[in-house]
C-alpha atoms as a PDB file:
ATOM      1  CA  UNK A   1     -34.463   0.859  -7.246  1.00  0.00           C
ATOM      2  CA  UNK A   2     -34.085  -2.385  -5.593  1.00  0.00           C
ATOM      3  CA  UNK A   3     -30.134  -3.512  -4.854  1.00  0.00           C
ATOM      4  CA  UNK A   4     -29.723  -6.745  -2.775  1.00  0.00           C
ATOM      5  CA  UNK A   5     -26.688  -8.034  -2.069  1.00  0.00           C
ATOM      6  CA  UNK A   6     -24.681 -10.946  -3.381  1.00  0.00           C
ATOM      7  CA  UNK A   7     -21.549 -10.884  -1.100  1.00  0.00           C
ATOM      8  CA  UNK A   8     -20.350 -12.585   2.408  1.00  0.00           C
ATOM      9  CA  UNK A   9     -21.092  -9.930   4.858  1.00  0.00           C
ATOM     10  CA  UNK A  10     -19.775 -11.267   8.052  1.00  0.00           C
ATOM     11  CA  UNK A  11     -20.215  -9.271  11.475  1.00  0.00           C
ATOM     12  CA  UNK A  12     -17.734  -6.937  11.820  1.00  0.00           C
ATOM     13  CA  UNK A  13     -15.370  -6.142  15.287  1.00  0.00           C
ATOM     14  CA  UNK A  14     -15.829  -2.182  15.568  1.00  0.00           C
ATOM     15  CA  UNK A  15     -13.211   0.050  15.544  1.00  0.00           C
ATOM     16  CA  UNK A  16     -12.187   3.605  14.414  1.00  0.00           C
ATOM     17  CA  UNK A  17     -12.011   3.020  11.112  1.00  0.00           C
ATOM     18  CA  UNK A  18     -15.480   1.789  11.723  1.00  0.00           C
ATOM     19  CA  UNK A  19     -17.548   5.533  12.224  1.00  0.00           C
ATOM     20  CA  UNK A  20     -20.564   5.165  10.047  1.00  0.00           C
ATOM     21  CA  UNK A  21     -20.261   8.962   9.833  1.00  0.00           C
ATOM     22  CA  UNK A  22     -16.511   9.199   9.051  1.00  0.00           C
ATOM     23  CA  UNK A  23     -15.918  11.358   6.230  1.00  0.00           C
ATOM     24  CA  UNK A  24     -14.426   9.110   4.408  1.00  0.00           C
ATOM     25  CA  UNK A  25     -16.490   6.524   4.604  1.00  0.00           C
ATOM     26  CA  UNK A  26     -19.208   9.028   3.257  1.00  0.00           C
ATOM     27  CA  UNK A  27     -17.957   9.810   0.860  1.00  0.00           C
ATOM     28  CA  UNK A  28     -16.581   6.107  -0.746  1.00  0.00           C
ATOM     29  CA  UNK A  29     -20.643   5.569  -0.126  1.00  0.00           C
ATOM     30  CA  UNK A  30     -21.506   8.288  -1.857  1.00  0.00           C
ATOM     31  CA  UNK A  31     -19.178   7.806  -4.550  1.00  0.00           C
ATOM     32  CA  UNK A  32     -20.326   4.104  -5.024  1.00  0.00           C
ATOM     33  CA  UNK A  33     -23.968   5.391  -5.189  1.00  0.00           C
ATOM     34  CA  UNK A  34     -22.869   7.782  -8.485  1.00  0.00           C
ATOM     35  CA  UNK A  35     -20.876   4.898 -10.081  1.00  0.00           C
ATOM     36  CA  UNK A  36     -24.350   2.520  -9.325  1.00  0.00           C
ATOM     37  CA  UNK A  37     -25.972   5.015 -11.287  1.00  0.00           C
ATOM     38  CA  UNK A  38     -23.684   5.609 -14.034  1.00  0.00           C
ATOM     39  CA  UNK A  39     -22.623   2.296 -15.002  1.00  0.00           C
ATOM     40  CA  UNK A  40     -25.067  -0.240 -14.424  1.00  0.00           C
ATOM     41  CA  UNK A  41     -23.268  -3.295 -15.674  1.00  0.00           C
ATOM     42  CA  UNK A  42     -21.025  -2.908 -12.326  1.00  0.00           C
ATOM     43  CA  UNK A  43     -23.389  -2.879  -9.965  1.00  0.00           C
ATOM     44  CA  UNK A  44     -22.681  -5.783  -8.313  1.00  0.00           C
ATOM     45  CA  UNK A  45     -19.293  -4.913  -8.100  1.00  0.00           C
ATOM     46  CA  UNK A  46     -20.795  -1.554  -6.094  1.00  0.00           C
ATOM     47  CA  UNK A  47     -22.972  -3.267  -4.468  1.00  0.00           C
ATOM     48  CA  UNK A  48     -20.725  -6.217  -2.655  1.00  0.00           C
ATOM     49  CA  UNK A  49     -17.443  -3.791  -2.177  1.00  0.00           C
ATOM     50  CA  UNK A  50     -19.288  -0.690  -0.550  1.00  0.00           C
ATOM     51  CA  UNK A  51     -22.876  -0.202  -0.679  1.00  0.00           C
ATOM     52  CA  UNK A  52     -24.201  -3.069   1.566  1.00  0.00           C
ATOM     53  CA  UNK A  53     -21.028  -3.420   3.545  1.00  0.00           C
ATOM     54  CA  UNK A  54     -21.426  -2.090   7.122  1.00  0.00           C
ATOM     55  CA  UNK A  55     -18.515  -0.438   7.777  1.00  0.00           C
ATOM     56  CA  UNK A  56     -15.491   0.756   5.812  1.00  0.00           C
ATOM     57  CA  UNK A  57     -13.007  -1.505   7.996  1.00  0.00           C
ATOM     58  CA  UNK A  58     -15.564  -4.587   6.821  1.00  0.00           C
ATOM     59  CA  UNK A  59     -15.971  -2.933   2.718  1.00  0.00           C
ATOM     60  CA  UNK A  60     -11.876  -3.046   2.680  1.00  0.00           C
ATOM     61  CA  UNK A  61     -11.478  -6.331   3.666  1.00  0.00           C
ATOM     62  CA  UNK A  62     -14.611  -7.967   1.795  1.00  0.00           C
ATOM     63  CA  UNK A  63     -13.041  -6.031  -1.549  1.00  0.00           C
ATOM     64  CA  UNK A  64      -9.204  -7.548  -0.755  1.00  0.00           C
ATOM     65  CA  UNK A  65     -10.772 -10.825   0.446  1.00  0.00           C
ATOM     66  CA  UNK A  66     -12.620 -10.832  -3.083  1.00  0.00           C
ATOM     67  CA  UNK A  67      -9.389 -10.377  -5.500  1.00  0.00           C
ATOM     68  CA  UNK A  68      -7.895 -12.926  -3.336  1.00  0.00           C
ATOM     69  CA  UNK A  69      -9.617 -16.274  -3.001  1.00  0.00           C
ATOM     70  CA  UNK A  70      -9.568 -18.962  -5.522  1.00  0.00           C
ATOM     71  CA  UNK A  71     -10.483 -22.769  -5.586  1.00  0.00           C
ATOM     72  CA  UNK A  72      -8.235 -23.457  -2.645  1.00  0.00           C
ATOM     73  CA  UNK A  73      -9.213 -20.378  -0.383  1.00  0.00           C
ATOM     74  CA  UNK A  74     -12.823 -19.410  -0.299  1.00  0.00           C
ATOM     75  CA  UNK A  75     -14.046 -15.453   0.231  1.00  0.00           C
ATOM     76  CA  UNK A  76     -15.549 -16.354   3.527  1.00  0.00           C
ATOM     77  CA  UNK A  77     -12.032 -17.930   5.272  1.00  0.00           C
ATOM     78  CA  UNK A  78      -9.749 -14.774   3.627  1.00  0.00           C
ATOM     79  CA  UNK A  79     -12.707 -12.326   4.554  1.00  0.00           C
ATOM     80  CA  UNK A  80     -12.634 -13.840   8.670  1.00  0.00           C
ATOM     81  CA  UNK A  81      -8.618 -13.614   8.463  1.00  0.00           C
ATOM     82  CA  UNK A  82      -8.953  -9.721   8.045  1.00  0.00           C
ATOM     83  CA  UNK A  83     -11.430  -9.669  10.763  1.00  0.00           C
ATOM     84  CA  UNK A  84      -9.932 -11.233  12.895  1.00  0.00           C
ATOM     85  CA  UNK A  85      -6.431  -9.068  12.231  1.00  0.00           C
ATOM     86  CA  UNK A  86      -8.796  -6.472  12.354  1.00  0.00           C
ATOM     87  CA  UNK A  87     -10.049  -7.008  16.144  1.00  0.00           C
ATOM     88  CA  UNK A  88      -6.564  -7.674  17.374  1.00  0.00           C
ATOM     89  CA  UNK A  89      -5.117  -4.872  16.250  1.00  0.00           C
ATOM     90  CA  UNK A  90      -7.160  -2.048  15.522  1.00  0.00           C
ATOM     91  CA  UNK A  91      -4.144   0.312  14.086  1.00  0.00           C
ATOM     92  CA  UNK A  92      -4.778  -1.604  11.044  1.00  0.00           C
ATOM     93  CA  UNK A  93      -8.096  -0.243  10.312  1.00  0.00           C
ATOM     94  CA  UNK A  94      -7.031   3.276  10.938  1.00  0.00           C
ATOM     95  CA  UNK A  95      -4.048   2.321   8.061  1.00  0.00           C
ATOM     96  CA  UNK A  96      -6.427   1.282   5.784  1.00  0.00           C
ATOM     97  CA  UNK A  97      -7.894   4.993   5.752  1.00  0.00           C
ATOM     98  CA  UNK A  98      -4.841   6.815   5.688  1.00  0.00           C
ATOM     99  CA  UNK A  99      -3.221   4.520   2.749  1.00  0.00           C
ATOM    100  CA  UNK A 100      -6.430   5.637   0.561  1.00  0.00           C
ATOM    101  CA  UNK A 101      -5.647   9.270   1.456  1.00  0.00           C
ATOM    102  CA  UNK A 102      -2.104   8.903   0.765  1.00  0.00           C
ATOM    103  CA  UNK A 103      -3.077   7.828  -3.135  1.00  0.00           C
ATOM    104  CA  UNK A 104      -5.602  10.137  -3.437  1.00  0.00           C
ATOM    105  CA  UNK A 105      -3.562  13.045  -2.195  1.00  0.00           C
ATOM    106  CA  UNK A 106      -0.130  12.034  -3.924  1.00  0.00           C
ATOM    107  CA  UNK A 107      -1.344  10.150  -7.115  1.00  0.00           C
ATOM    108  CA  UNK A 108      -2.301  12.849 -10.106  1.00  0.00           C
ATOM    109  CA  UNK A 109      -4.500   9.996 -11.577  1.00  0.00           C
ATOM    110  CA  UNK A 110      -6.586   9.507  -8.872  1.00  0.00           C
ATOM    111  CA  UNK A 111     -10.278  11.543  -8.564  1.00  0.00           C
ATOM    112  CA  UNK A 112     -12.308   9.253  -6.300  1.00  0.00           C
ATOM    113  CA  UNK A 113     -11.663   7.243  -3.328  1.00  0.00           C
ATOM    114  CA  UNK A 114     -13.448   4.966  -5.144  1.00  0.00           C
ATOM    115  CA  UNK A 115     -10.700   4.428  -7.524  1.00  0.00           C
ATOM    116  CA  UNK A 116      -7.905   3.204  -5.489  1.00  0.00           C
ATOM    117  CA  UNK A 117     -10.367   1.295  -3.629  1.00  0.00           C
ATOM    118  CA  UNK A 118     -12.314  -0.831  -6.261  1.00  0.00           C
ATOM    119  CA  UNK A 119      -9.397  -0.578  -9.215  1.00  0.00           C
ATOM    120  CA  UNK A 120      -5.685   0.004  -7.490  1.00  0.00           C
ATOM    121  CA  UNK A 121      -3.586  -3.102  -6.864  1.00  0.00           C
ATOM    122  CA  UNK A 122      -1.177  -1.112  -5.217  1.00  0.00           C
ATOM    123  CA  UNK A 123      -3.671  -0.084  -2.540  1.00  0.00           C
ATOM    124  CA  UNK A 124      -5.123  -3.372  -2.521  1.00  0.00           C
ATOM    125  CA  UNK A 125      -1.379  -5.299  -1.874  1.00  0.00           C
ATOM    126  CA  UNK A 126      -0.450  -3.070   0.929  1.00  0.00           C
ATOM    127  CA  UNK A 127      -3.625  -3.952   2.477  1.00  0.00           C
ATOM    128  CA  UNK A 128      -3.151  -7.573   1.844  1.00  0.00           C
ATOM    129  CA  UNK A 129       0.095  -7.216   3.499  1.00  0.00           C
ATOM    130  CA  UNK A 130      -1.317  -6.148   7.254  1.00  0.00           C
ATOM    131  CA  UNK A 131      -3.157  -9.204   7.124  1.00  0.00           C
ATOM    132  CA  UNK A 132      -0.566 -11.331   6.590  1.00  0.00           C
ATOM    133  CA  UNK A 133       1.731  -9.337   9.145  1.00  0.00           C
ATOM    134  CA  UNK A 134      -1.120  -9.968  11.818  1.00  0.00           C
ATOM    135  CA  UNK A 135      -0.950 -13.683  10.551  1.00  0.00           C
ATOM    136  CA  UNK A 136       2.995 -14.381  10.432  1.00  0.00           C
ATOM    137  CA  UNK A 137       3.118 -12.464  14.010  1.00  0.00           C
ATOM    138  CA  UNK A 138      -0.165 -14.804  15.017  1.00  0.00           C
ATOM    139  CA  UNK A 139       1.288 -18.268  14.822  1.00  0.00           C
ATOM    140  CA  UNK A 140      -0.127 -18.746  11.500  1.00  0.00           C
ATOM    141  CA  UNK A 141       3.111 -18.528   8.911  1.00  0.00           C
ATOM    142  CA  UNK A 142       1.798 -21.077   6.510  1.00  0.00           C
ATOM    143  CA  UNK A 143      -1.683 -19.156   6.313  1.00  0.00           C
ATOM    144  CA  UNK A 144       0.334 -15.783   5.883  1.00  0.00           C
ATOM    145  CA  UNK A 145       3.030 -17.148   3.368  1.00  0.00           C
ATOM    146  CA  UNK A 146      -0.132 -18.759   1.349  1.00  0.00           C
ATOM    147  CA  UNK A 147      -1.825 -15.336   1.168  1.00  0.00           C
ATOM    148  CA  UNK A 148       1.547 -13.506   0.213  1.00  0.00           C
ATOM    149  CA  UNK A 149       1.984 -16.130  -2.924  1.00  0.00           C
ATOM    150  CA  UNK A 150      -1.657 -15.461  -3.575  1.00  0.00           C
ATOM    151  CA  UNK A 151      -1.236 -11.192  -3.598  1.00  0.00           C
ATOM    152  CA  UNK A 152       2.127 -11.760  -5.663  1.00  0.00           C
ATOM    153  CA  UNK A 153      -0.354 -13.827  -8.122  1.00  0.00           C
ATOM    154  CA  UNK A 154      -2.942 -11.363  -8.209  1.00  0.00           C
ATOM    155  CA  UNK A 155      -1.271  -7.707  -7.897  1.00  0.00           C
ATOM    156  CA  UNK A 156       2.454  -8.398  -9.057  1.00  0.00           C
ATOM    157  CA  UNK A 157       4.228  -7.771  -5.694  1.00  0.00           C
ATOM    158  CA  UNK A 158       6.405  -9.561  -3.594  1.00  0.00           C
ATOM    159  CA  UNK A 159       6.330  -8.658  -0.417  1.00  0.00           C
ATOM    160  CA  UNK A 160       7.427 -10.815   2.744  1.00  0.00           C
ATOM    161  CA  UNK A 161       4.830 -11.012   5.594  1.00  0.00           C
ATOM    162  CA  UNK A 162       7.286 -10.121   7.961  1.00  0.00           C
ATOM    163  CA  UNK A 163       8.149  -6.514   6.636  1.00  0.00           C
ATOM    164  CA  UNK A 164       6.775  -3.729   8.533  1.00  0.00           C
ATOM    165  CA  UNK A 165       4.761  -0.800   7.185  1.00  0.00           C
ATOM    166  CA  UNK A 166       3.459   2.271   8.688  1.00  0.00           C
ATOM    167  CA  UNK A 167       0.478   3.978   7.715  1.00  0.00           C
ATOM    168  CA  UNK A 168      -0.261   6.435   4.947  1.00  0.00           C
ATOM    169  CA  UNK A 169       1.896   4.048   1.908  1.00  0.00           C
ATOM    170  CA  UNK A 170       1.490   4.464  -1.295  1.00  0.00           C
ATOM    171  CA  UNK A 171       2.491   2.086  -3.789  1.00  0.00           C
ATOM    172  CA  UNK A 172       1.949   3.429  -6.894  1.00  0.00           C
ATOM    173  CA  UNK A 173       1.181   0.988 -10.002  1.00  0.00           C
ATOM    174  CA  UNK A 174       3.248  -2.041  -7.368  1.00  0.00           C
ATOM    175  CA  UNK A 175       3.771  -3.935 -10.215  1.00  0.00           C
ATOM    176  CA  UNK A 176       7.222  -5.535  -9.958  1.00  0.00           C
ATOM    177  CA  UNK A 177       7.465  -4.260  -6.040  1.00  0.00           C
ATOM    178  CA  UNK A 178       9.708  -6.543  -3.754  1.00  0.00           C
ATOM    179  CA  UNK A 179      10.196  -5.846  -0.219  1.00  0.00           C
ATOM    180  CA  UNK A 180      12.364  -8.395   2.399  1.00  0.00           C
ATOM    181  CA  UNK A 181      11.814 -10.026   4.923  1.00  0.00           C
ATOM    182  CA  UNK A 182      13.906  -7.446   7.562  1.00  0.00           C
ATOM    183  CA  UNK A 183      12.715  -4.319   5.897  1.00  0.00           C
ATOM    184  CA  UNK A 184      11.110  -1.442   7.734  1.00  0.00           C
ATOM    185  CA  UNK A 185       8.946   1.209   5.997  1.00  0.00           C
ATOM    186  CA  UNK A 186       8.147   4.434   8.117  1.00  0.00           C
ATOM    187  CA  UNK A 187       4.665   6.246   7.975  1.00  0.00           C
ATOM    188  CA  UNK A 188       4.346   8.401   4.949  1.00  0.00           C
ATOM    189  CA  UNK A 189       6.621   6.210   2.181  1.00  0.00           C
ATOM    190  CA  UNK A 190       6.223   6.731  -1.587  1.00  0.00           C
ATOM    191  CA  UNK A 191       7.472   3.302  -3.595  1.00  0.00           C
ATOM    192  CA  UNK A 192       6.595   3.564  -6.831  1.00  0.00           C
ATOM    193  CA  UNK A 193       6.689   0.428  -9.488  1.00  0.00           C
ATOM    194  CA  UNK A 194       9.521  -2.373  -9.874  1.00  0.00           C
ATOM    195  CA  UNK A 195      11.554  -0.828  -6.621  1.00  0.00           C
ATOM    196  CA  UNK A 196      13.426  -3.415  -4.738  1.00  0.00           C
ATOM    197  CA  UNK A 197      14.161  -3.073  -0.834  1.00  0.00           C
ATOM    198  CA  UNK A 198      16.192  -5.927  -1.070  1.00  0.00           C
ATOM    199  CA  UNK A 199      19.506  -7.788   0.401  1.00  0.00           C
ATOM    200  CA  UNK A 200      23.025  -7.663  -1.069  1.00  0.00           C
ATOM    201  CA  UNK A 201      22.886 -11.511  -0.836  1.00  0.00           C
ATOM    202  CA  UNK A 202      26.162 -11.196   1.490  1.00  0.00           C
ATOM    203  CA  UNK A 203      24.196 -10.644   4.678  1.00  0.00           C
ATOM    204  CA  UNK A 204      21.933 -13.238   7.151  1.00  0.00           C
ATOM    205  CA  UNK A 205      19.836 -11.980   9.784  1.00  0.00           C
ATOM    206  CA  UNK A 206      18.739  -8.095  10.027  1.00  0.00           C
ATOM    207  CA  UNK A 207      20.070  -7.611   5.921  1.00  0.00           C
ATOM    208  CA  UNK A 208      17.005  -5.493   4.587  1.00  0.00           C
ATOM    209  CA  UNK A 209      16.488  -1.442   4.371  1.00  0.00           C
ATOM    210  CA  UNK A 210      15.341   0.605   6.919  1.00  0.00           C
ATOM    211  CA  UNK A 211      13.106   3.454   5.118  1.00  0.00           C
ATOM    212  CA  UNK A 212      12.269   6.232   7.449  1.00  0.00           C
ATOM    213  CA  UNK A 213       9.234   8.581   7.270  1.00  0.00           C
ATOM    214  CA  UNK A 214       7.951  10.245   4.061  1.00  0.00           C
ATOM    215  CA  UNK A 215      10.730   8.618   1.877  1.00  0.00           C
ATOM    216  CA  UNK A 216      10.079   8.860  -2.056  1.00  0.00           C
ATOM    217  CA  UNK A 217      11.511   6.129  -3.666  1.00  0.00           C
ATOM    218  CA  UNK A 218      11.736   6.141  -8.043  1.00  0.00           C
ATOM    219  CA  UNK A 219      10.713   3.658 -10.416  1.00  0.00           C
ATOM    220  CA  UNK A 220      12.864   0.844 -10.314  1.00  0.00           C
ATOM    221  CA  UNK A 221      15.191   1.705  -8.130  1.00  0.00           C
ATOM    222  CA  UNK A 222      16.989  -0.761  -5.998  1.00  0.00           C
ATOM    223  CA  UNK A 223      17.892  -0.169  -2.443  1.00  0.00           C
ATOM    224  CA  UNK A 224      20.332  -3.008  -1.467  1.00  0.00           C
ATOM    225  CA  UNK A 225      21.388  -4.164   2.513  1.00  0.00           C
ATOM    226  CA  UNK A 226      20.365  -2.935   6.238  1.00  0.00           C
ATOM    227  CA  UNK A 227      21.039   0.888   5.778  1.00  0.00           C
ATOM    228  CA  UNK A 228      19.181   3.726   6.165  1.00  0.00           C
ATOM    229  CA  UNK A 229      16.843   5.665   3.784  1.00  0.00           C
ATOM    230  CA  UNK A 230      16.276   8.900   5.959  1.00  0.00           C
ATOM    231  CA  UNK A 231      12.965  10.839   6.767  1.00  0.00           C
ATOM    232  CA  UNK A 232      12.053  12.463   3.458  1.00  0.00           C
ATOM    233  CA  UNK A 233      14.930  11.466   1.682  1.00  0.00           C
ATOM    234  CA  UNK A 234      14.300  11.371  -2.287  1.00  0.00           C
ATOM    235  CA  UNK A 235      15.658   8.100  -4.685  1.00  0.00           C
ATOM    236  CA  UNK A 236      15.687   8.852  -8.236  1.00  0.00           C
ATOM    237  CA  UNK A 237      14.334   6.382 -10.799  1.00  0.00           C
ATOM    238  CA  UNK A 238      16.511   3.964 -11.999  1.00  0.00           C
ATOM    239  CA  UNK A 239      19.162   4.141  -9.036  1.00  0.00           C
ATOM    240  CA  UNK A 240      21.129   1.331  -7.185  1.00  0.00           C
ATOM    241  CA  UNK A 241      21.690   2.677  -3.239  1.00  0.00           C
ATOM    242  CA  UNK A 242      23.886   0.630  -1.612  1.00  0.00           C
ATOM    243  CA  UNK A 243      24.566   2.812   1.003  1.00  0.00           C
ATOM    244  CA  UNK A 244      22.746   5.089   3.656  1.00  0.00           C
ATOM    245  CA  UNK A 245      20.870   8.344   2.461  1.00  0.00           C
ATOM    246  CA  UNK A 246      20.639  11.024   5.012  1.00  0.00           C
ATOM    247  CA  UNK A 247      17.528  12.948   5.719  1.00  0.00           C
ATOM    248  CA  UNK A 248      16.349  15.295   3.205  1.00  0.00           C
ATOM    249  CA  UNK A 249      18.811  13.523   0.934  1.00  0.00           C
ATOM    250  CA  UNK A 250      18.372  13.342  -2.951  1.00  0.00           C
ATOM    251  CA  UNK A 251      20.387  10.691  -4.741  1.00  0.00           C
ATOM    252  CA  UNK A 252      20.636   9.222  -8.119  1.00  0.00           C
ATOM    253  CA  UNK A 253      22.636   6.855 -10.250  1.00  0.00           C
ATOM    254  CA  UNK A 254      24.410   3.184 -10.469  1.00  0.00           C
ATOM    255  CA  UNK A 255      26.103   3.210  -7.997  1.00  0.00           C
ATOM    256  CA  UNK A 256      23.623   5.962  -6.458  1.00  0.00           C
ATOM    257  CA  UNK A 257      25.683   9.124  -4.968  1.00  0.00           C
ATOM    258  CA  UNK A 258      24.346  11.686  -3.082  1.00  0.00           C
ATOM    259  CA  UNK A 259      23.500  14.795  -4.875  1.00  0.00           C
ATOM    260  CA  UNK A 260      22.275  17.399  -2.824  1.00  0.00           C
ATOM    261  CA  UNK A 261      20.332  17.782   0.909  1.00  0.00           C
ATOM    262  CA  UNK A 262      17.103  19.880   0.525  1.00  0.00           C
ATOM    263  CA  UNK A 263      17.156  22.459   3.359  1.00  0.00           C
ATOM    264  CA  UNK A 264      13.496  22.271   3.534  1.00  0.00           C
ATOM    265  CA  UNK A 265      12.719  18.998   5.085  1.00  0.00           C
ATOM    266  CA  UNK A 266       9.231  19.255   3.919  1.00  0.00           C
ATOM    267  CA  UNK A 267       7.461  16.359   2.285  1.00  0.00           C
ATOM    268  CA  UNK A 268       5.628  16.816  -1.097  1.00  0.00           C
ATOM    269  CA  UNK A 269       2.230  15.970  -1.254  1.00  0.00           C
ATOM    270  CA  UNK A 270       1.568  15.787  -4.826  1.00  0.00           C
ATOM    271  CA  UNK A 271       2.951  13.777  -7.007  1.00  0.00           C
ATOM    272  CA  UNK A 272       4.245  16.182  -9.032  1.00  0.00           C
ATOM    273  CA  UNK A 273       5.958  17.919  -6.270  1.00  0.00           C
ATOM    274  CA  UNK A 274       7.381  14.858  -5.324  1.00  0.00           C
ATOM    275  CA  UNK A 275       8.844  14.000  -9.014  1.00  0.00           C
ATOM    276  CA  UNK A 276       9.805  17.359  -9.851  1.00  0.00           C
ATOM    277  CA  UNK A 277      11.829  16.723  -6.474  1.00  0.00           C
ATOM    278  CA  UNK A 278      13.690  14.651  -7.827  1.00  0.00           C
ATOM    279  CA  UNK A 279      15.271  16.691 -10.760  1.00  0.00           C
ATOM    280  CA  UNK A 280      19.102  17.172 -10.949  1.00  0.00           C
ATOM    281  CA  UNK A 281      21.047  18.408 -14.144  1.00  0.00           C
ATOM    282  CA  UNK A 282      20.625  16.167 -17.271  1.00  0.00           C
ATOM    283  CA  UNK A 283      17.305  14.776 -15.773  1.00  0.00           C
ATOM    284  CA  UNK A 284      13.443  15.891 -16.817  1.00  0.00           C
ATOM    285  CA  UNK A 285      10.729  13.292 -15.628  1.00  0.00           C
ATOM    286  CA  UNK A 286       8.637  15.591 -17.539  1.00  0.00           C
ATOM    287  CA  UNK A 287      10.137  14.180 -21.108  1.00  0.00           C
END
């Protein structure tokens, strides 16, 4: 079976999330030749996101590139921008991998790697978003702030090229997502749709949450100001936290109170773990 390719494939800067025998990156392959196979109307789509890419740091950024160019911004120009992030800093590549372990590990939905990769636009904003970190920290703000109003356009998020993310996020569904410009979220972080790290609107300067390390945060919840969310604290759907959360902390409700401290500290993996976390008298995310 023939398959040529009909994308930009530019030369790639290599780096370790370049390892042409990386696990992962076997597998996505391998997973993209199945799907080739299967559904034949997509093969393109196969072909241009993973099969004739070189590398999985180059198949990520040719597959965000691709939901994100238009008239104004060709594939080629978006495609060099990750590159170019890419080479500079090579901590992004090694986020890219642990972001699609962190859906496929905590999101029930997911099967594949291919999944979040070709289909999720929560894995594909978060990506987005290192890019236009590199470029707001690079001297090029208008480039970055263009690319943000782009990924808002495309995947529903708003998320200020200035925040800072650590590795291993998953934002799950992201539509409705807003993060400020001052926020901070640790390595490990769970946001699920319509959350809000925003500011009270009372503050200038530093005025955005600080979300520590394997911090589950509920759909639509709003966490208001420059406090802290600490490591593997738990937010409950729905909630309005206006004021620091301690480690291990559960809280719910509008205002959001503080409702117990889990004495085990460790973080759920699942999903499920994580949302039956979350439980507290008069509350079943199961209904």
């Amino acid at each position: 079976m023939s398959r040529s390719t009909h994308g930009y494939l530019a030369v790639v800067p290599r780096s370790e999330a370049d390892d042409p025998l990386d696990p992962i990156w076997q597998r996505l392959r391998g997973e993209a030749e199945e799907a080739y196979d299967r559904a034949p109307a997509l093969a393109t789509l196969f072909l241009d996101s993973i099969i004739n890419q070189p590398s999985f740091g180059a198949a990520v950024c040719h597959r965000v590139a691709s939901r994100l160019k238009n008239d104004v911004v060709a594939l080629p120009l978006i495609v060099q921008a990750f590159h170019r992030a890419l080479s500079a800093d090579p901590t992004i590549g090694c986020a890219f991998k642990a972001d699609l372990e962190a859906v496929f590990e905590r999101d029930p939905a997911c099967e594949r790697f291919i999944e979040p990769f070709l289909y999720f636009k929560g894995f594909h904003a978060i990506q987005a978003q290192r890019v236009t970190h590199w470029l707001w920290n690079n001297g090029e703000r208008d480039f970055a702030l263009y690319l943000q109003s782009r990924a808002s356009e495309v995947f529903q998020t708003d998320i200020h090229p200035a925040a800072r993310f650590g590795q291993g996020i998953f934002l799950d569904h992201a539509t409705g997502l807003v993060v400020g410009e001052t926020a901070v979220v640790e390595d490990d972080v769970s946001l699920l749709q319509d959350v809000t790290l925003g500011g009270t609107g009372k503050e200038a300067g530093d005025r955005h949450p600080k979300v520590r390390r394997g911090v589950m945060i509920g759909a639509g919840a709003k966490v208001l100001g420059n406090i802290e969310i600490g490591e593997n604290a738990r937010i409950a759907a729905g909630s309005v936290v206006l004021r620091a959360v301690p480690a291990n902390g559960l809280v719910a409700g509008v205002p959001a109170k503080l409702l117990r401290v889990n004495t085990a500290g460790a973080q759920p993996r699942g999903m499920e773990e994580v949302l039956a976390s979350l439980s507290y008298d008069g509350f079943d995310w199961t209904i």
